[in-house]
Protein backbone atom coordinates (compact mmCIF):
# COMPACT_ATOMS: atom_id res chain seq x y z
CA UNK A 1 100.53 82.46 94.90
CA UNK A 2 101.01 80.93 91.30
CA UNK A 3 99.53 77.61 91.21
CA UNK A 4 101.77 73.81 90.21
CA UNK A 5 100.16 74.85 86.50
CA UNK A 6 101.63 78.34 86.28
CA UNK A 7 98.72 80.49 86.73
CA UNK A 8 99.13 83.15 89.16
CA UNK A 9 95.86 85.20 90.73
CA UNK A 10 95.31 88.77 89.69
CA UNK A 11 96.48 90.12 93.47
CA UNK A 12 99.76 88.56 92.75
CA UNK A 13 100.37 89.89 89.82
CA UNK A 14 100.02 93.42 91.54
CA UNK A 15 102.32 92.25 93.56
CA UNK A 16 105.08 91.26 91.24
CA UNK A 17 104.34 94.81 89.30
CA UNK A 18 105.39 96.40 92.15
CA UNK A 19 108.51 94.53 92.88
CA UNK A 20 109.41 94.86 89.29
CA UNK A 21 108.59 98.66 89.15
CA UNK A 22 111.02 99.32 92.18
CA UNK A 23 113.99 97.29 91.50
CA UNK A 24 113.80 99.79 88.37
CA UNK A 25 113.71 102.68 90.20
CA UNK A 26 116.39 101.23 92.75
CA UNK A 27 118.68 101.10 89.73
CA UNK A 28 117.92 104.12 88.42
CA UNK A 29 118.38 105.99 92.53
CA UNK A 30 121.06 104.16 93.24
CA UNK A 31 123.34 104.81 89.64
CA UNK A 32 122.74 108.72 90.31
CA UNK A 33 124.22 108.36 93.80
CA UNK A 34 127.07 106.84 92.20
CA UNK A 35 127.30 109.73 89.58
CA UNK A 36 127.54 112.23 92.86
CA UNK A 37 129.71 109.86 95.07
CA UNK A 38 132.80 111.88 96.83
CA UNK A 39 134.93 108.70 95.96
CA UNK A 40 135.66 106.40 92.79
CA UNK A 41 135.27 103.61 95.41
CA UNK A 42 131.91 104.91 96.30
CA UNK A 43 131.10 104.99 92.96
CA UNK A 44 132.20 101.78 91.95
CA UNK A 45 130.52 100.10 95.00
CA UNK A 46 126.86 102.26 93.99
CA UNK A 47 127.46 100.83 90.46
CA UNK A 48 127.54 97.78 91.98
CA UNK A 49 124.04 98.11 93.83
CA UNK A 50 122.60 99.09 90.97
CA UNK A 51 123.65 96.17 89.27
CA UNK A 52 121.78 94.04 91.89
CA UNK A 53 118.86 96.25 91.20
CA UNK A 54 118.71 95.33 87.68
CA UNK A 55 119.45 91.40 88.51
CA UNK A 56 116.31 91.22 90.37
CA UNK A 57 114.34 93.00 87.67
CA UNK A 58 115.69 90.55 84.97
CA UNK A 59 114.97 87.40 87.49
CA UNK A 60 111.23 88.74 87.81
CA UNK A 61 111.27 88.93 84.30
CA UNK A 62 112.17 85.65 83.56
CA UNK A 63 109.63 84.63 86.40
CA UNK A 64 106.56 86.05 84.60
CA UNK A 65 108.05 84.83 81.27
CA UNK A 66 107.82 81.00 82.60
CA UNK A 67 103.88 82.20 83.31
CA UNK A 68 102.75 84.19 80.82
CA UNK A 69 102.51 87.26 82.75
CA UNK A 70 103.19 91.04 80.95
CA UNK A 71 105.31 92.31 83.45
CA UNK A 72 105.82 95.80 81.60
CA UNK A 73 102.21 96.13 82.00
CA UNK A 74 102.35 95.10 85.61
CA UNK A 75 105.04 97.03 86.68
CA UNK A 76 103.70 100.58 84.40
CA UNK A 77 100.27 100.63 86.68
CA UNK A 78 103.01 102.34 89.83
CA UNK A 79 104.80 104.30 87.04
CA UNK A 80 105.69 107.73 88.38
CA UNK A 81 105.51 106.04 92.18
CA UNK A 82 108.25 107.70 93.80
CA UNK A 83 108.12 110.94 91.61
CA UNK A 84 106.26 113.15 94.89
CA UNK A 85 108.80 111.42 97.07
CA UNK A 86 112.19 112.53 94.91
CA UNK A 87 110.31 115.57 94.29
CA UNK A 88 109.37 116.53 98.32
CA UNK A 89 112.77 115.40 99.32
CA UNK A 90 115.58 116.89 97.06
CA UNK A 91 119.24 116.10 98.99
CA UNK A 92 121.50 119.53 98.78
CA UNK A 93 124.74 117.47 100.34
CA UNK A 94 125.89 113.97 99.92
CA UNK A 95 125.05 112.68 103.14
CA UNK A 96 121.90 113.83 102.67
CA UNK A 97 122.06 111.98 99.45
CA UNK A 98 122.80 108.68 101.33
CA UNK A 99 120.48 108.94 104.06
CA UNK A 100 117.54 110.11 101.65
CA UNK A 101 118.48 106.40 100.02
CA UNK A 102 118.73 104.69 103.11
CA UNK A 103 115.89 105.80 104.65
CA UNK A 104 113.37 105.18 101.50
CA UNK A 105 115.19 102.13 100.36
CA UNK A 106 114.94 100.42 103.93
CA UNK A 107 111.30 101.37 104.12
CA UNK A 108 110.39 99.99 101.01
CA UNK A 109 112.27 97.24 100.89
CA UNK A 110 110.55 95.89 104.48
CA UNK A 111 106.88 96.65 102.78
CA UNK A 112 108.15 94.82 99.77
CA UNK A 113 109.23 91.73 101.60
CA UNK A 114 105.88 91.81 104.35
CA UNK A 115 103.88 92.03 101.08
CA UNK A 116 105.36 89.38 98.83
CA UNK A 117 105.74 86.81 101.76
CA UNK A 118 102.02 87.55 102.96
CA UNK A 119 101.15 86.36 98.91
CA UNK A 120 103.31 83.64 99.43
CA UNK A 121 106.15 85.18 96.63
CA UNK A 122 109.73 85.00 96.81
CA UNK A 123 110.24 84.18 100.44
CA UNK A 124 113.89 83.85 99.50
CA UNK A 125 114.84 86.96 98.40
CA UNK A 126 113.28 88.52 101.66
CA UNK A 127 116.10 91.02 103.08
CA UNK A 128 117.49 91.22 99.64
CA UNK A 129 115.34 94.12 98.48
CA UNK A 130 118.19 96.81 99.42
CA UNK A 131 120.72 95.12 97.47
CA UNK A 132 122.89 95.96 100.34
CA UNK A 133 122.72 99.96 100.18
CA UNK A 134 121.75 99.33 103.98
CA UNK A 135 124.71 97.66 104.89
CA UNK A 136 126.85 100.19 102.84
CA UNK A 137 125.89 103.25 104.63
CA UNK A 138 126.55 101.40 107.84
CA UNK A 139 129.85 100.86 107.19
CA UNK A 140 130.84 104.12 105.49
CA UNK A 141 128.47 106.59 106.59
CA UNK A 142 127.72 105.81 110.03
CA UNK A 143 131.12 106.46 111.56
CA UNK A 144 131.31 109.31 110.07
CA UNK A 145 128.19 110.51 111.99
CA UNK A 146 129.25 108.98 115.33
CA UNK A 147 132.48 111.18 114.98
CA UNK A 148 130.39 114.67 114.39
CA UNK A 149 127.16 115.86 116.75
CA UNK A 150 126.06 118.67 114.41
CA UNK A 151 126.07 116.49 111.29
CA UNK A 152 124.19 113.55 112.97
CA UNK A 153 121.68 116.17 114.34
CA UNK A 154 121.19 117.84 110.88
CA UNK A 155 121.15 114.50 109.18
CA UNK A 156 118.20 113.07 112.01
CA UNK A 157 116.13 116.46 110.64
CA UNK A 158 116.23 115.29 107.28
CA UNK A 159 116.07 111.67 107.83
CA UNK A 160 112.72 112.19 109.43
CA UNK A 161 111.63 114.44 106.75
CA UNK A 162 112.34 111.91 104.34
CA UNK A 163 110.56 109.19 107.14
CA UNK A 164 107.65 111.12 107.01
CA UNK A 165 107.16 111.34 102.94
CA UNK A 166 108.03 107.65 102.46
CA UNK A 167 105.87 106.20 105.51
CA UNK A 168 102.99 108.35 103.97
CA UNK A 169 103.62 106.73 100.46
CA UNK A 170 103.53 103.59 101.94
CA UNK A 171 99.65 104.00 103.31
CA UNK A 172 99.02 105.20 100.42
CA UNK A 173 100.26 102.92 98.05
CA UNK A 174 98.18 100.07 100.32
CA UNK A 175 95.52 102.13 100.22
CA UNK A 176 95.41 102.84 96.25
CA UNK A 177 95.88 99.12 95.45
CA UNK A 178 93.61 97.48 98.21
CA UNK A 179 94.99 93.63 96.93
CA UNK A 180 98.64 94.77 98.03
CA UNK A 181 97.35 94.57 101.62
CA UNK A 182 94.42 92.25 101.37
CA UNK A 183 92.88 93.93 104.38
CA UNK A 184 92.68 96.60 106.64
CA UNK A 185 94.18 94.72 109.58
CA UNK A 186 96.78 93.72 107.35
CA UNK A 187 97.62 97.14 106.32
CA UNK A 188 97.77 98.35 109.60
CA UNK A 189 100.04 95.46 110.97
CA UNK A 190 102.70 96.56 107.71
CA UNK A 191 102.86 99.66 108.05
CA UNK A 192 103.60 99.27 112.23
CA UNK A 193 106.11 96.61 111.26
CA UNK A 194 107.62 98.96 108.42
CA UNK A 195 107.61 101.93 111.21
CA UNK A 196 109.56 100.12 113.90
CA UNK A 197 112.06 99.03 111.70
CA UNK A 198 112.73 101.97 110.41
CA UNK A 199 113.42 103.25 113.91
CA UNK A 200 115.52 100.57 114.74
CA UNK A 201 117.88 101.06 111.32
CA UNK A 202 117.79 104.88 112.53
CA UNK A 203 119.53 103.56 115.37
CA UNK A 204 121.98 101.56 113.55
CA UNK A 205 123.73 104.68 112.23
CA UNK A 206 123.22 107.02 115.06
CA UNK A 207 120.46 109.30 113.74
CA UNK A 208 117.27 109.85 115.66
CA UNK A 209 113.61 108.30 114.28
């Protein structure tokens, strides 16, 4: 937690890398989803998100600015992060596309809120993380899958695929940098809390965890 003075411990800074590191590589996800969006309103609304993205970059930015903090050196310790993921998990269709998104975006967005408020950092940006990608497949993508069986069974496949890759890159992102989690307890209780949520946003557009 940074201090009345401005200095911020080590662990924090971690911390902040992180968040900075993925709100760049929400903006980069989410403008390529735009580029393969069916619609220009899809488009324009991905555009959007990515937008967001980059707003919370620029506000950590000017955070560690105010403290002295090198947040390109911060953020480049998790560069190349998500490459296995992207890599592992390769959409062929655009609903596969969209769920790939949702799924890692709502899982990472949950560990990066249960980390930052457990350090005490940006409790009010907590459910922001998403930049409302969450709430946009809801509305667009999940009727579609209510409406068709097959598609919401080949779409609960994949979406657990995709479950599986980013659950295991959350343990092991804890695991790699040990101040993230502060403790084994604590790593276990994130990672439950990160699981059942992800069930329960499964649920939300009628795919199975």
């Amino acid at each position: 937690m940074a201090t009345e003075n401005g200095a911020v411990e080590a662990a924090d800074i971690e911390v902040i890398g992180l968040l900075a590191f993925t709100a760049l590589a929400a903006m980069t996800r989410l403008s390529k989803d735009g580029d393969q969006a069916p619609t220009i309103e899809a488009h324009i609304e991905h555009a959007r998100m990515s937008a967001q993205a980059f707003e919370l970059f620029t506000q950590l930015e000017a955070w560690c600015a105010n403290r002295d903090i090198d947040l390109p050196a911060a953020a480049g310790q998790y560069n190349g992060l998500y490459d296995d993921l992207d890599a592992r998990t390769r959409p062929t269709t655009w609903f596969e596309r969209s769920v790939k998104t949702y799924v890692t975006m709502g899982i990472i967005s949950d560990l990066l809120g249960e980390i930052a408020s457990r350090h005490e950092l940006f409790i009010e940006e907590a459910g922001n993380w998403d930049v409302a990608q969450g709430a946009w497949v809801r509305d667009n993508i999940a009727p579609l899958i209510s409406a068709d069986e097959q598609l919401g069974a080949r779409l609960s496949l994949w979406a657990r695929r995709v479950a599986g890759e980013a659950l295991g890159l959350v343990r092991a992102t804890l695991f790699t940098h040990p101040a993230l989690g502060q403790d084994p307890d604590t790593v276990d209780a994130i990672v439950a809390f990160v699981t059942k949520r992800h069930g329960e946003r499964m649920e939300q557009i009628h795919l199975k965890a």
